[in-house]
PDB file of N, CA and C in Angstrom:
ATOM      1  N   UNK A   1      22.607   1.050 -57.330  1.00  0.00           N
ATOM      2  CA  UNK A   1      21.760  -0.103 -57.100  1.00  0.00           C
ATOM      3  C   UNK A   1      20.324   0.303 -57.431  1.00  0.00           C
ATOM      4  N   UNK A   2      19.497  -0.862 -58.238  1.00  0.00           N
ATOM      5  CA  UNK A   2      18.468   0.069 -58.734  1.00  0.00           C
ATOM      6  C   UNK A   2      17.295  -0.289 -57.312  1.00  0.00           C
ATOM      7  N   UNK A   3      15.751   0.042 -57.754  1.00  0.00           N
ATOM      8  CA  UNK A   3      15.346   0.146 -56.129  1.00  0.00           C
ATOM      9  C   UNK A   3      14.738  -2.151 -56.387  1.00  0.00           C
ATOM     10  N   UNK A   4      14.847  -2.259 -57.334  1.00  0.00           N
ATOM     11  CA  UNK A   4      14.118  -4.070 -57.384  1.00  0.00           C
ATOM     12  C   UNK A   4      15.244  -4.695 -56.909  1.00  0.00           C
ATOM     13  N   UNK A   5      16.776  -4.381 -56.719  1.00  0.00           N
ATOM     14  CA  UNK A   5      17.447  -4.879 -56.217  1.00  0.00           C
ATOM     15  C   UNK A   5      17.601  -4.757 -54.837  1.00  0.00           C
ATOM     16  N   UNK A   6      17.473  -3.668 -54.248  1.00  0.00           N
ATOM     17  CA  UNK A   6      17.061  -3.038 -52.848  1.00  0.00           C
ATOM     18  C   UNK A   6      16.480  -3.768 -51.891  1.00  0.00           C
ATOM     19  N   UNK A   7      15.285  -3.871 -52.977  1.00  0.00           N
ATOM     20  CA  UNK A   7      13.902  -4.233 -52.533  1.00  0.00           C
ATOM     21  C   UNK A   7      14.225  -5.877 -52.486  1.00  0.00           C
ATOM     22  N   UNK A   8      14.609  -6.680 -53.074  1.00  0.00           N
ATOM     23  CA  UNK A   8      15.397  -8.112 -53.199  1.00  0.00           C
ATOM     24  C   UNK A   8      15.862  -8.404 -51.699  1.00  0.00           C
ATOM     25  N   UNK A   9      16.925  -7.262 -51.560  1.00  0.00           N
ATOM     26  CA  UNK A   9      17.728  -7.509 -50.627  1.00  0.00           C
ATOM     27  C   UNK A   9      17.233  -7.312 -49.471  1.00  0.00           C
ATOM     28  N   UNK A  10      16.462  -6.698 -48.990  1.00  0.00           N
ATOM     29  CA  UNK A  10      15.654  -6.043 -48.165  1.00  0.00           C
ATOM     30  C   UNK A  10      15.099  -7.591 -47.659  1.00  0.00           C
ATOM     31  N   UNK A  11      14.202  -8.079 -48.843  1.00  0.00           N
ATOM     32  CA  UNK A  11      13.602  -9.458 -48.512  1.00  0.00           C
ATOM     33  C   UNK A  11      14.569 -10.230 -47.953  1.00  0.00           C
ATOM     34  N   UNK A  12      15.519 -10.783 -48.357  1.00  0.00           N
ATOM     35  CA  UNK A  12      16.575 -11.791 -48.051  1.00  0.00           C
ATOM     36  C   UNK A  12      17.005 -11.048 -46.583  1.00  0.00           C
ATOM     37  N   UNK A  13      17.491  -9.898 -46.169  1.00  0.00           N
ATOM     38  CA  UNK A  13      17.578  -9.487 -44.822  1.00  0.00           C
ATOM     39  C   UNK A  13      16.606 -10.329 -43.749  1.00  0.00           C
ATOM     40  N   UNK A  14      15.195  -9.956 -44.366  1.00  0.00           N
ATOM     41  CA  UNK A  14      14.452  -9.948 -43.292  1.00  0.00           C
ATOM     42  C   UNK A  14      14.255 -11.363 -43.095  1.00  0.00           C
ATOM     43  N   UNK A  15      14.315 -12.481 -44.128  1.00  0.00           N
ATOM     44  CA  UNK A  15      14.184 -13.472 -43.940  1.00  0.00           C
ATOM     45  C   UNK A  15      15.283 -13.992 -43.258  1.00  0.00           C
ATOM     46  N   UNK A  16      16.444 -13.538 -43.191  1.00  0.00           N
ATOM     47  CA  UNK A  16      17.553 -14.206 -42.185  1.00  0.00           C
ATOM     48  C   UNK A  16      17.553 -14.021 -41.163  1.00  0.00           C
ATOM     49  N   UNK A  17      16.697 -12.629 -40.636  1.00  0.00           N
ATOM     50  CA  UNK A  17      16.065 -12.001 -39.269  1.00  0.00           C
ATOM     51  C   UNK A  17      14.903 -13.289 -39.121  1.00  0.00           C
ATOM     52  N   UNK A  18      14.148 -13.319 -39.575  1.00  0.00           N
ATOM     53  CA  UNK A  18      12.967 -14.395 -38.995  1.00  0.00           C
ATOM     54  C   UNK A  18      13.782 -15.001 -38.629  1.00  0.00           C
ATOM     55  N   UNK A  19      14.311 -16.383 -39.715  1.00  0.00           N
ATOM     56  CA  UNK A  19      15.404 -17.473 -39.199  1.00  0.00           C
ATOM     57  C   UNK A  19      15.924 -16.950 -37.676  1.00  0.00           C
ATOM     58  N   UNK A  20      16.938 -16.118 -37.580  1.00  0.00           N
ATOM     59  CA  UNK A  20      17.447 -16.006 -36.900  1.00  0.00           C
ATOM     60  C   UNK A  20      16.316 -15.821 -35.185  1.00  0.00           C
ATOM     61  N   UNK A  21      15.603 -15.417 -35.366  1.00  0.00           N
ATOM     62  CA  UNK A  21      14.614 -15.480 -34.094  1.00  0.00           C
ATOM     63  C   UNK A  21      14.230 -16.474 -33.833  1.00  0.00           C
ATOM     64  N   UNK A  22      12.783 -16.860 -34.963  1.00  0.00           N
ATOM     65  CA  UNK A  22      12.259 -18.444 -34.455  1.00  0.00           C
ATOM     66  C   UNK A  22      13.198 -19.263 -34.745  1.00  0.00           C
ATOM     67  N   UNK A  23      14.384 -19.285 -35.251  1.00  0.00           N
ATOM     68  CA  UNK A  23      14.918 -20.563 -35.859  1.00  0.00           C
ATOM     69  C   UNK A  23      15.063 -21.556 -36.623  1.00  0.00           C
ATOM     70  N   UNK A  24      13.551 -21.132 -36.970  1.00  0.00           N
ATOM     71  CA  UNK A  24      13.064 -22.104 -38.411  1.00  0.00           C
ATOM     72  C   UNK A  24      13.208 -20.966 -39.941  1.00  0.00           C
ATOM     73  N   UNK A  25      13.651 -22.223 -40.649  1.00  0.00           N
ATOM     74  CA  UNK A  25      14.240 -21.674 -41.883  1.00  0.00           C
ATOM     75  C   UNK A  25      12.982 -21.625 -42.789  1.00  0.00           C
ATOM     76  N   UNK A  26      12.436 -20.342 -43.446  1.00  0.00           N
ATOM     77  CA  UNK A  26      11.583 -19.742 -43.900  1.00  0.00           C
ATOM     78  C   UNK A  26      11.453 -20.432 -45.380  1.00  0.00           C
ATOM     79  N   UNK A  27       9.862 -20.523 -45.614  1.00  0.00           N
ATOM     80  CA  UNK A  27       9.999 -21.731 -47.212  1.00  0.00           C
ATOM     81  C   UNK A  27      10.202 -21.100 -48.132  1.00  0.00           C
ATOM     82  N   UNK A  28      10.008 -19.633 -48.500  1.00  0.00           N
ATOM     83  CA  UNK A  28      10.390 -18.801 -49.516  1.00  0.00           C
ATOM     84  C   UNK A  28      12.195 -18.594 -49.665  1.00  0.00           C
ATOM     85  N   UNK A  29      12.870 -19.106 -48.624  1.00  0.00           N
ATOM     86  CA  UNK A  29      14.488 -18.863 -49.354  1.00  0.00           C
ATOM     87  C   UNK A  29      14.756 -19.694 -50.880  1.00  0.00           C
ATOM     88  N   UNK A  30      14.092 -20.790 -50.767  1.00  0.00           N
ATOM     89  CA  UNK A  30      14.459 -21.008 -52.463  1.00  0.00           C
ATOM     90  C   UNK A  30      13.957 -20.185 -53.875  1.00  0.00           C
ATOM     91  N   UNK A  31      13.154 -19.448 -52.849  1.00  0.00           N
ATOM     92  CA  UNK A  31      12.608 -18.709 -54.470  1.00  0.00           C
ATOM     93  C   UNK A  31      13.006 -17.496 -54.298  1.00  0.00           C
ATOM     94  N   UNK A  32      13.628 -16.577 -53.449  1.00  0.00           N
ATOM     95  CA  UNK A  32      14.326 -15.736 -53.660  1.00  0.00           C
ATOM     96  C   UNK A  32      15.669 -15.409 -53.278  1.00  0.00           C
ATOM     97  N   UNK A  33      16.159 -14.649 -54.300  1.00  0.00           N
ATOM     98  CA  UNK A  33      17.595 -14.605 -54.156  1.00  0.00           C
ATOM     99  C   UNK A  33      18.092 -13.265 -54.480  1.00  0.00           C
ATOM    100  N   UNK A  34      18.536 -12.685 -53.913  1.00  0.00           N
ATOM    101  CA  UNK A  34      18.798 -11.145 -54.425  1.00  0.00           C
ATOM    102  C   UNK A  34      19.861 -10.987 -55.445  1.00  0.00           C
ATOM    103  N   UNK A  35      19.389  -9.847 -56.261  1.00  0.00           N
ATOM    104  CA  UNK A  35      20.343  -9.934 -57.472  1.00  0.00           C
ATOM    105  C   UNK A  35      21.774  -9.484 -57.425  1.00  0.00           C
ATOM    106  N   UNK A  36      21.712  -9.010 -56.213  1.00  0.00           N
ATOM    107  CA  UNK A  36      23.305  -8.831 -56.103  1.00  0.00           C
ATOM    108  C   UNK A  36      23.729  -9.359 -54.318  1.00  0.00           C
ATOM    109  N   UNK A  37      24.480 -10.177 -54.580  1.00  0.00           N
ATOM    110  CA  UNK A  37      24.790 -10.807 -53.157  1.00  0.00           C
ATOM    111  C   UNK A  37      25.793 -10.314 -52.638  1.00  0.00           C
ATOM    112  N   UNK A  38      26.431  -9.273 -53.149  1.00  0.00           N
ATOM    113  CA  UNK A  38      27.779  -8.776 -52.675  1.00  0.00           C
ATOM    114  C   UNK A  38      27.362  -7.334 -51.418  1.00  0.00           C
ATOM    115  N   UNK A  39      26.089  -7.382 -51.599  1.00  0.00           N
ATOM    116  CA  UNK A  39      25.469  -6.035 -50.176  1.00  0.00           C
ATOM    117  C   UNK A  39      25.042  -6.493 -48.975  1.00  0.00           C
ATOM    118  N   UNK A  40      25.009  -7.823 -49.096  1.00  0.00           N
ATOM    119  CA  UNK A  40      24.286  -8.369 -48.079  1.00  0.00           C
ATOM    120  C   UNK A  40      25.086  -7.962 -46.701  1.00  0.00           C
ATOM    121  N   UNK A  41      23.989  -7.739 -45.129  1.00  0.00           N
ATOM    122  CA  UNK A  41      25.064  -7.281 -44.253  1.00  0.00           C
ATOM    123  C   UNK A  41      24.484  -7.714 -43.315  1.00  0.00           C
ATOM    124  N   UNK A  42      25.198  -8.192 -42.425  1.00  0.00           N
ATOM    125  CA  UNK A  42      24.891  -9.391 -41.391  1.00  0.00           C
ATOM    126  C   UNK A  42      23.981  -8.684 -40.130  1.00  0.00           C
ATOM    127  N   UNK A  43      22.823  -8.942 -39.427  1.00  0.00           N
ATOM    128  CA  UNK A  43      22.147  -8.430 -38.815  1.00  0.00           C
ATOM    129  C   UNK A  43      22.684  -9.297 -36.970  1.00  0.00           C
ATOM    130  N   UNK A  44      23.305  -7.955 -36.068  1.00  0.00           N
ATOM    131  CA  UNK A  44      23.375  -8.815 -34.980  1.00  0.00           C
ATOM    132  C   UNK A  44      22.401  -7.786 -34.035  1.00  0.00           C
ATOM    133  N   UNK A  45      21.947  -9.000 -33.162  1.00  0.00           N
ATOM    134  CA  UNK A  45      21.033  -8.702 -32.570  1.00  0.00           C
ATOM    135  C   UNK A  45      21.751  -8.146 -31.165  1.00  0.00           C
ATOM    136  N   UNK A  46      21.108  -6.899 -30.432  1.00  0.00           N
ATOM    137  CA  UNK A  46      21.494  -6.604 -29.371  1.00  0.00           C
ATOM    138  C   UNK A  46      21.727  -7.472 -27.882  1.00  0.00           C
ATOM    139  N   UNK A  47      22.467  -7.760 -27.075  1.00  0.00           N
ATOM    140  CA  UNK A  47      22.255  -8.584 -26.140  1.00  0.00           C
ATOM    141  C   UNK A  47      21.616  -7.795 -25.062  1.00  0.00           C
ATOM    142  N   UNK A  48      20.849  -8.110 -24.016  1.00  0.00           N
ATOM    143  CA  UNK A  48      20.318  -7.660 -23.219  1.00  0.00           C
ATOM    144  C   UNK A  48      20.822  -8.076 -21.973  1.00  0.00           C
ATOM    145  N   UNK A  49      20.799  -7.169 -20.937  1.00  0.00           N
ATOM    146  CA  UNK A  49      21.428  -7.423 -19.053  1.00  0.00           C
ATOM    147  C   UNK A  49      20.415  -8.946 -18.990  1.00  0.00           C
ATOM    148  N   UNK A  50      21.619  -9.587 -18.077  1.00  0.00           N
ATOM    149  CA  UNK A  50      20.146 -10.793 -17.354  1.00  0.00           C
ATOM    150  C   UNK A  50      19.330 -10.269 -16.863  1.00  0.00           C
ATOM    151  N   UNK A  51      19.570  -8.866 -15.641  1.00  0.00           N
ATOM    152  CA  UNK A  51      18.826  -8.597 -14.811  1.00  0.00           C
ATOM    153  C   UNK A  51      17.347  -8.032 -15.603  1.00  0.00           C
ATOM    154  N   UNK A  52      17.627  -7.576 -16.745  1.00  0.00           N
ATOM    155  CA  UNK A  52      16.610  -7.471 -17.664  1.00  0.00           C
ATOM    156  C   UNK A  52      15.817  -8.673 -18.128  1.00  0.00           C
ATOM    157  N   UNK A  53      16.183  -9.596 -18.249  1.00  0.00           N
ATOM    158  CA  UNK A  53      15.449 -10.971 -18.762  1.00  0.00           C
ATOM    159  C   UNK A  53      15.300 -12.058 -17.928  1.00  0.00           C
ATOM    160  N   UNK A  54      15.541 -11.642 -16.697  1.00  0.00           N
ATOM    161  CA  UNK A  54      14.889 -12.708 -15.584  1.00  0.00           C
ATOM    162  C   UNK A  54      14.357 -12.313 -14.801  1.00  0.00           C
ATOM    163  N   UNK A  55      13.805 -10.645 -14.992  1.00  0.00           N
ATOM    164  CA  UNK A  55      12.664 -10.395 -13.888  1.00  0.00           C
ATOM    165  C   UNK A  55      11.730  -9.588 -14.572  1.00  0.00           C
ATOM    166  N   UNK A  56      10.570  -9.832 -14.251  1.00  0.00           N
ATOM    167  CA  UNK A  56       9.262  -9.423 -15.456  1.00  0.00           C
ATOM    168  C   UNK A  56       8.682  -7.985 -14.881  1.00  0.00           C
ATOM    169  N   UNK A  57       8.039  -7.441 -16.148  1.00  0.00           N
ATOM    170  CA  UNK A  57       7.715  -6.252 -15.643  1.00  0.00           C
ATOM    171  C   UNK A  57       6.829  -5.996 -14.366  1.00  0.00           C
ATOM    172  N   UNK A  58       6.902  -5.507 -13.620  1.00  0.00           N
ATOM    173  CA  UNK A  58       6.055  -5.145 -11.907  1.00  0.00           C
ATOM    174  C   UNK A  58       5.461  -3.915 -12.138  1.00  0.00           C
ATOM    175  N   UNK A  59       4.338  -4.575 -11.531  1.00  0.00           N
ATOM    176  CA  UNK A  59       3.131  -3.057 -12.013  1.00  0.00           C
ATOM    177  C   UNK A  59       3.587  -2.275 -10.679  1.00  0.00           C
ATOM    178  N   UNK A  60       3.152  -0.845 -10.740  1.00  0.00           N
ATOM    179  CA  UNK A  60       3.087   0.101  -9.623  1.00  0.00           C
ATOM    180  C   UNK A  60       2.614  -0.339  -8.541  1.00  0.00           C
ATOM    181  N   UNK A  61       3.352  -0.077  -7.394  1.00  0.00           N
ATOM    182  CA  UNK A  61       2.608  -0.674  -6.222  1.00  0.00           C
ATOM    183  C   UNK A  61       1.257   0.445  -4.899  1.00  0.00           C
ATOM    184  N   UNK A  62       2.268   1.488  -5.221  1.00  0.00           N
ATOM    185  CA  UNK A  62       1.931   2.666  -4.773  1.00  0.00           C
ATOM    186  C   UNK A  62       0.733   3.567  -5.692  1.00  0.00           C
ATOM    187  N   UNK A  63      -0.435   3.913  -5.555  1.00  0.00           N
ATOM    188  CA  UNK A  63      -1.297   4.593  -6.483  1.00  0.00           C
ATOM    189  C   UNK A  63      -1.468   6.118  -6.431  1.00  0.00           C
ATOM    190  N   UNK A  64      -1.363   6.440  -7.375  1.00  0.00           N
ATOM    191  CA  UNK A  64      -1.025   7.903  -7.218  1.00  0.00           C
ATOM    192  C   UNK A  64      -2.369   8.626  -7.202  1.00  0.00           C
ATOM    193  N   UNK A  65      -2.374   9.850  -6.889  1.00  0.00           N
ATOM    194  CA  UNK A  65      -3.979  10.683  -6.665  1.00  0.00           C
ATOM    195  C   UNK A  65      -4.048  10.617  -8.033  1.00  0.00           C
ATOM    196  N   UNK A  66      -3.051  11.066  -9.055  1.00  0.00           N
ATOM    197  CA  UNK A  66      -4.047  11.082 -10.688  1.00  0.00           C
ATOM    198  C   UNK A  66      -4.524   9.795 -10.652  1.00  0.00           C
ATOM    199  N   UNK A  67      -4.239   8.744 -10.518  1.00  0.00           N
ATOM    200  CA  UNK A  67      -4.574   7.509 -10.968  1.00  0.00           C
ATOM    201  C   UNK A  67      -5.834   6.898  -9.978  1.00  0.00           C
ATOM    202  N   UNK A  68      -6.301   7.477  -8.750  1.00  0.00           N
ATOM    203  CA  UNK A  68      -7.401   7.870  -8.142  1.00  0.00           C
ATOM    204  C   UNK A  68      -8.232   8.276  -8.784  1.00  0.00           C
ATOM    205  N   UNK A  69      -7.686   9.617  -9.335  1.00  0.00           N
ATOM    206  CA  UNK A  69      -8.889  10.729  -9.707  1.00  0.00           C
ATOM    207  C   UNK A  69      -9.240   9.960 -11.082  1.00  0.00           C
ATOM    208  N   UNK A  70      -8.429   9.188 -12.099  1.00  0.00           N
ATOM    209  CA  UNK A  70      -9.194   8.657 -13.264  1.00  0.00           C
ATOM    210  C   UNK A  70      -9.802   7.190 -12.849  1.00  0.00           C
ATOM    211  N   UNK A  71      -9.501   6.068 -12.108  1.00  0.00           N
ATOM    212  CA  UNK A  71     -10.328   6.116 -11.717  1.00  0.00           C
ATOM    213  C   UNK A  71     -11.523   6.140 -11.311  1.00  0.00           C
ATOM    214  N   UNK A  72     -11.910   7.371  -9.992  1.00  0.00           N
ATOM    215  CA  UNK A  72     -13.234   7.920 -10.095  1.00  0.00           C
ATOM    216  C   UNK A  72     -13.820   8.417 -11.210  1.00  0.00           C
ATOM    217  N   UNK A  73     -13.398   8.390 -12.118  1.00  0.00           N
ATOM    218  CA  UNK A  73     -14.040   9.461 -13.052  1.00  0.00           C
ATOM    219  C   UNK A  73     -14.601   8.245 -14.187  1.00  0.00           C
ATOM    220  N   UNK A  74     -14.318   7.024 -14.081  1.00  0.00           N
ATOM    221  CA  UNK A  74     -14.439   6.188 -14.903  1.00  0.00           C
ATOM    222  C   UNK A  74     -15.456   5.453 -14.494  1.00  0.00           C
ATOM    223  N   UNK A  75     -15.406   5.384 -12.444  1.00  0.00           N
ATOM    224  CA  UNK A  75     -16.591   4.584 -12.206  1.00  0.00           C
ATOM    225  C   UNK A  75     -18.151   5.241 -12.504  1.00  0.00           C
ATOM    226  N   UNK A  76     -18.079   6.598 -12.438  1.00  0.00           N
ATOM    227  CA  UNK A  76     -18.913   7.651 -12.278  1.00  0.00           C
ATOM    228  C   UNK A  76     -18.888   7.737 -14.401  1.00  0.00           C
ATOM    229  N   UNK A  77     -18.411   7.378 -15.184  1.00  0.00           N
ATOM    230  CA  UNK A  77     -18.787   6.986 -16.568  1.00  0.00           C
ATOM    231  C   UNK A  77     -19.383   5.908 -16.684  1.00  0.00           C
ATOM    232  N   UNK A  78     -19.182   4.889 -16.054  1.00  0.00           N
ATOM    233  CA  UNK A  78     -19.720   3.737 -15.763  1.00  0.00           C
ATOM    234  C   UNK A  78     -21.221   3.911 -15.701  1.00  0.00           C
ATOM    235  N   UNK A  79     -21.649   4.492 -14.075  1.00  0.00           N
ATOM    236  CA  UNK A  79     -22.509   4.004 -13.819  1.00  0.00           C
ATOM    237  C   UNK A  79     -23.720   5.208 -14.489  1.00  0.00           C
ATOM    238  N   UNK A  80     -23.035   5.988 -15.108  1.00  0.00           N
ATOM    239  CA  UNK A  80     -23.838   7.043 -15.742  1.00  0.00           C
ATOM    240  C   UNK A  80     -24.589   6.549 -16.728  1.00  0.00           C
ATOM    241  N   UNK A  81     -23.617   5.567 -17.584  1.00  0.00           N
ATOM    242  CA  UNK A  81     -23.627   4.575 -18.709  1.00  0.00           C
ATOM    243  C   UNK A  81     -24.846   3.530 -18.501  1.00  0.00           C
ATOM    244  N   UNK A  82     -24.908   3.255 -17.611  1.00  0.00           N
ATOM    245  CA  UNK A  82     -26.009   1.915 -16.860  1.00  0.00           C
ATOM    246  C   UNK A  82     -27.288   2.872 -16.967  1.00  0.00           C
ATOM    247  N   UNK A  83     -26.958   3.686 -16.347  1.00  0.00           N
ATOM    248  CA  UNK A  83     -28.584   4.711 -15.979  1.00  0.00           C
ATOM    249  C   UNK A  83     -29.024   5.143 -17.540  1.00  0.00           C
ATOM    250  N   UNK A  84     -28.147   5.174 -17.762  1.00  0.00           N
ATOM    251  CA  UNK A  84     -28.765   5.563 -19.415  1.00  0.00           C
ATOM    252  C   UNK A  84     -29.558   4.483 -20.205  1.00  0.00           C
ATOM    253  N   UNK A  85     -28.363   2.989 -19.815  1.00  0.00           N
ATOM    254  CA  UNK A  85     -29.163   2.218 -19.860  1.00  0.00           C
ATOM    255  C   UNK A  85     -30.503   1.527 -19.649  1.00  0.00           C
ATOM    256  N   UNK A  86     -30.775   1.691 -18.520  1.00  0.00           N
ATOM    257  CA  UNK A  86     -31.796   1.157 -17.756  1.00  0.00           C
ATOM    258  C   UNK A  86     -33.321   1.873 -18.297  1.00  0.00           C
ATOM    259  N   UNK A  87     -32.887   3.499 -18.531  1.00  0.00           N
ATOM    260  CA  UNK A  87     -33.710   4.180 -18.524  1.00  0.00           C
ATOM    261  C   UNK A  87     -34.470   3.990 -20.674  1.00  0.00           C
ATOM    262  N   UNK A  88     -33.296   3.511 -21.185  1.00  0.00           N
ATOM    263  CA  UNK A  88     -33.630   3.396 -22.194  1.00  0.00           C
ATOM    264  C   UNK A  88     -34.358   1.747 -22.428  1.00  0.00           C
ATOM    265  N   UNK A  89     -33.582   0.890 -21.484  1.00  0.00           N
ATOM    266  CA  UNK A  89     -34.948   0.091 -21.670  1.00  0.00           C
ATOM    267  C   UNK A  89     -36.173  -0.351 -20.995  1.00  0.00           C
ATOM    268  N   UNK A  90     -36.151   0.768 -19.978  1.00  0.00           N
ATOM    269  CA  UNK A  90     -37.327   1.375 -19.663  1.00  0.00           C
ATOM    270  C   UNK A  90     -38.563   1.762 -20.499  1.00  0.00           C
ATOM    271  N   UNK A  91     -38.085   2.711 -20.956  1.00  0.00           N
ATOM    272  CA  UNK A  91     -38.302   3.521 -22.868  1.00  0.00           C
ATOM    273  C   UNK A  91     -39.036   2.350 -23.363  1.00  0.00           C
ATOM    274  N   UNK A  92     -38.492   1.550 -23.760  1.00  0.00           N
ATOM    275  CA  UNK A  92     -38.386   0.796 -24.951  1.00  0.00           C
ATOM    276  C   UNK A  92     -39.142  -0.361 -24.260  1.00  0.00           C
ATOM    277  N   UNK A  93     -39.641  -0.805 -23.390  1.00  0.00           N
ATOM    278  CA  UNK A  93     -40.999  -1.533 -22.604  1.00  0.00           C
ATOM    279  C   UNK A  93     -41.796  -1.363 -22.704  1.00  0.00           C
ATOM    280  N   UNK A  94     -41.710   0.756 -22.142  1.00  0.00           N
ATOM    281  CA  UNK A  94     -43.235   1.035 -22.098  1.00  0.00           C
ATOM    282  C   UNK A  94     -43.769   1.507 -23.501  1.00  0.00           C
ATOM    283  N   UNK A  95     -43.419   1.486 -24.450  1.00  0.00           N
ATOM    284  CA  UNK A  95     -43.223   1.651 -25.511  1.00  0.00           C
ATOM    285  C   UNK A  95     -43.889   0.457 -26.319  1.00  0.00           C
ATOM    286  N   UNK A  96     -43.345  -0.992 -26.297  1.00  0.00           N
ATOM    287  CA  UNK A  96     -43.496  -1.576 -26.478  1.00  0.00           C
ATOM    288  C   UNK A  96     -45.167  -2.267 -26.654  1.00  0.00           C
ATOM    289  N   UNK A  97     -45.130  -2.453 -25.196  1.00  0.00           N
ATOM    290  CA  UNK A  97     -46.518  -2.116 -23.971  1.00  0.00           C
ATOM    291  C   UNK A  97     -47.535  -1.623 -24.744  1.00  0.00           C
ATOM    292  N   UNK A  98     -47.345  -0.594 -24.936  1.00  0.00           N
ATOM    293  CA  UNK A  98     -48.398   0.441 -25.705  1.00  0.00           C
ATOM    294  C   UNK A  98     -48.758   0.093 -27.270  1.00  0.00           C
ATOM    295  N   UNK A  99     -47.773  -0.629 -28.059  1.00  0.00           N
ATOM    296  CA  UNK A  99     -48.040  -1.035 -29.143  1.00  0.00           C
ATOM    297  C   UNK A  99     -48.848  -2.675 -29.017  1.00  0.00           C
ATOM    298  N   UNK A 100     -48.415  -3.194 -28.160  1.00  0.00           N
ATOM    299  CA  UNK A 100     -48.915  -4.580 -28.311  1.00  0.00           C
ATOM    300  C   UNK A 100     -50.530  -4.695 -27.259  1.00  0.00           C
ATOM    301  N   UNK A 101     -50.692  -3.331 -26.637  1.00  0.00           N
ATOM    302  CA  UNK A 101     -51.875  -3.076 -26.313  1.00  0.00           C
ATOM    303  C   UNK A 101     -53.326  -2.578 -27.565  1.00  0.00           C
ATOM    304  N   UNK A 102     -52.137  -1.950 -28.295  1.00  0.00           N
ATOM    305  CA  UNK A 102     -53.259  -1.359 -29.288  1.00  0.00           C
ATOM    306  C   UNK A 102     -53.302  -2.359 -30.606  1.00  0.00           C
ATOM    307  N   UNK A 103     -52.434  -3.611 -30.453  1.00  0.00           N
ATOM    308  CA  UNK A 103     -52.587  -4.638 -31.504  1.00  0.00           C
ATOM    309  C   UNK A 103     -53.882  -5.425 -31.012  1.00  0.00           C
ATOM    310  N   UNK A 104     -53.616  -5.764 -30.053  1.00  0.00           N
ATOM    311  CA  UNK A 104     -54.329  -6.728 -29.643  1.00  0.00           C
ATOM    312  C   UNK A 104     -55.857  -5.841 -28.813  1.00  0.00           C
ATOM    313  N   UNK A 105     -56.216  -4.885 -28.588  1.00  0.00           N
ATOM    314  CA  UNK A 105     -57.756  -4.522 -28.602  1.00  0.00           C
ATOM    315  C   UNK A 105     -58.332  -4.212 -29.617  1.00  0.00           C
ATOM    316  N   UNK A 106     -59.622  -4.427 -28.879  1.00  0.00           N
ATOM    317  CA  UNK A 106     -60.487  -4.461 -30.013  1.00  0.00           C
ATOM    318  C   UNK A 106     -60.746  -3.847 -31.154  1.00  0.00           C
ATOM    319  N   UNK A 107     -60.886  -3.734 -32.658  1.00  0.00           N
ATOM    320  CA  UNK A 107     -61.133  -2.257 -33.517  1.00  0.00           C
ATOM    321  C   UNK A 107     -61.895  -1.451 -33.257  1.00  0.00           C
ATOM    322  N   UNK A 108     -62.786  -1.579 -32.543  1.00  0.00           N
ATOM    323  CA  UNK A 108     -64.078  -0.367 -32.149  1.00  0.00           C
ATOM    324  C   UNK A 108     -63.853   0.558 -30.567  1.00  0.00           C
ATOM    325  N   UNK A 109     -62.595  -0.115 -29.671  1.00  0.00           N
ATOM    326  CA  UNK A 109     -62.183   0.202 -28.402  1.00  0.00           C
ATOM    327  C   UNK A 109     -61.152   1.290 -28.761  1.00  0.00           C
ATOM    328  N   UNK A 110     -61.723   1.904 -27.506  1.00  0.00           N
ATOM    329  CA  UNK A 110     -60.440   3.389 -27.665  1.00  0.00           C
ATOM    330  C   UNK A 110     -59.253   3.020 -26.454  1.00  0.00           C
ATOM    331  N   UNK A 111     -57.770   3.529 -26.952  1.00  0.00           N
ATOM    332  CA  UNK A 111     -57.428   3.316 -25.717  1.00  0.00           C
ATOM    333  C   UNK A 111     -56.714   4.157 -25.312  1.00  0.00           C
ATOM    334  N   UNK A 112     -56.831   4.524 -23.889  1.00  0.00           N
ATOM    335  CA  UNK A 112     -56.079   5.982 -23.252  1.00  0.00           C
ATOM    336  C   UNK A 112     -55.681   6.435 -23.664  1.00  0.00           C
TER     337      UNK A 112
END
């Protein structure tokens, strides 16, 4: 089988997989058709327990010390993060400050 026939078939698979999920029949089946229809091989889907599909995943109820310790370690990134913040637009005020002081005095005034 060469690989454009493969590759054909491959398409036509996957499009009977879509179909087969959403249910709706895909608009490209009329324009492709694989060149050899005699490989085609029927895709069945696994069934799953009910008890699997009628009760949804449940987060941990119980918290563990790692999950403590990250965590702390995230609030303490946090607020490290803020201070950095604050301090940079701190910075960037007095900074500011200082330029729009020396725009606006006089040309012959000195300033601190």
């Amino acid at each position: 089988m060469s690989w454009a026939s493969e590759r054909d078939l491959l398409i036509v698979q996957t499009m009977a997989f879509v179909q087969s999920v959403t249910g709706k029949k895909p608009e490209t089946d009329a324009r492709i058709e694989p060149s050899s229809s005699s490989a085609l091989v029927e895709f069945n889907r696994p069934e799953l327990p009910a008890e699997a599909v009628e009760t949804p995943l449940k987060p941990a109820v119980a918290a563990s010390p790692v999950r403590a310790e990250i965590e702390s370690r995230v609030a303490a990134f946090r607020a490290h993060q803020q201070r950095f913040d604050r301090e940079r637009d701190r910075h960037y005020n007095s900074v500011l400050t200082e330029i729009r002081a020396t725009i606006t005095a006089p040309a012959g005034a000195s300033t601190p």
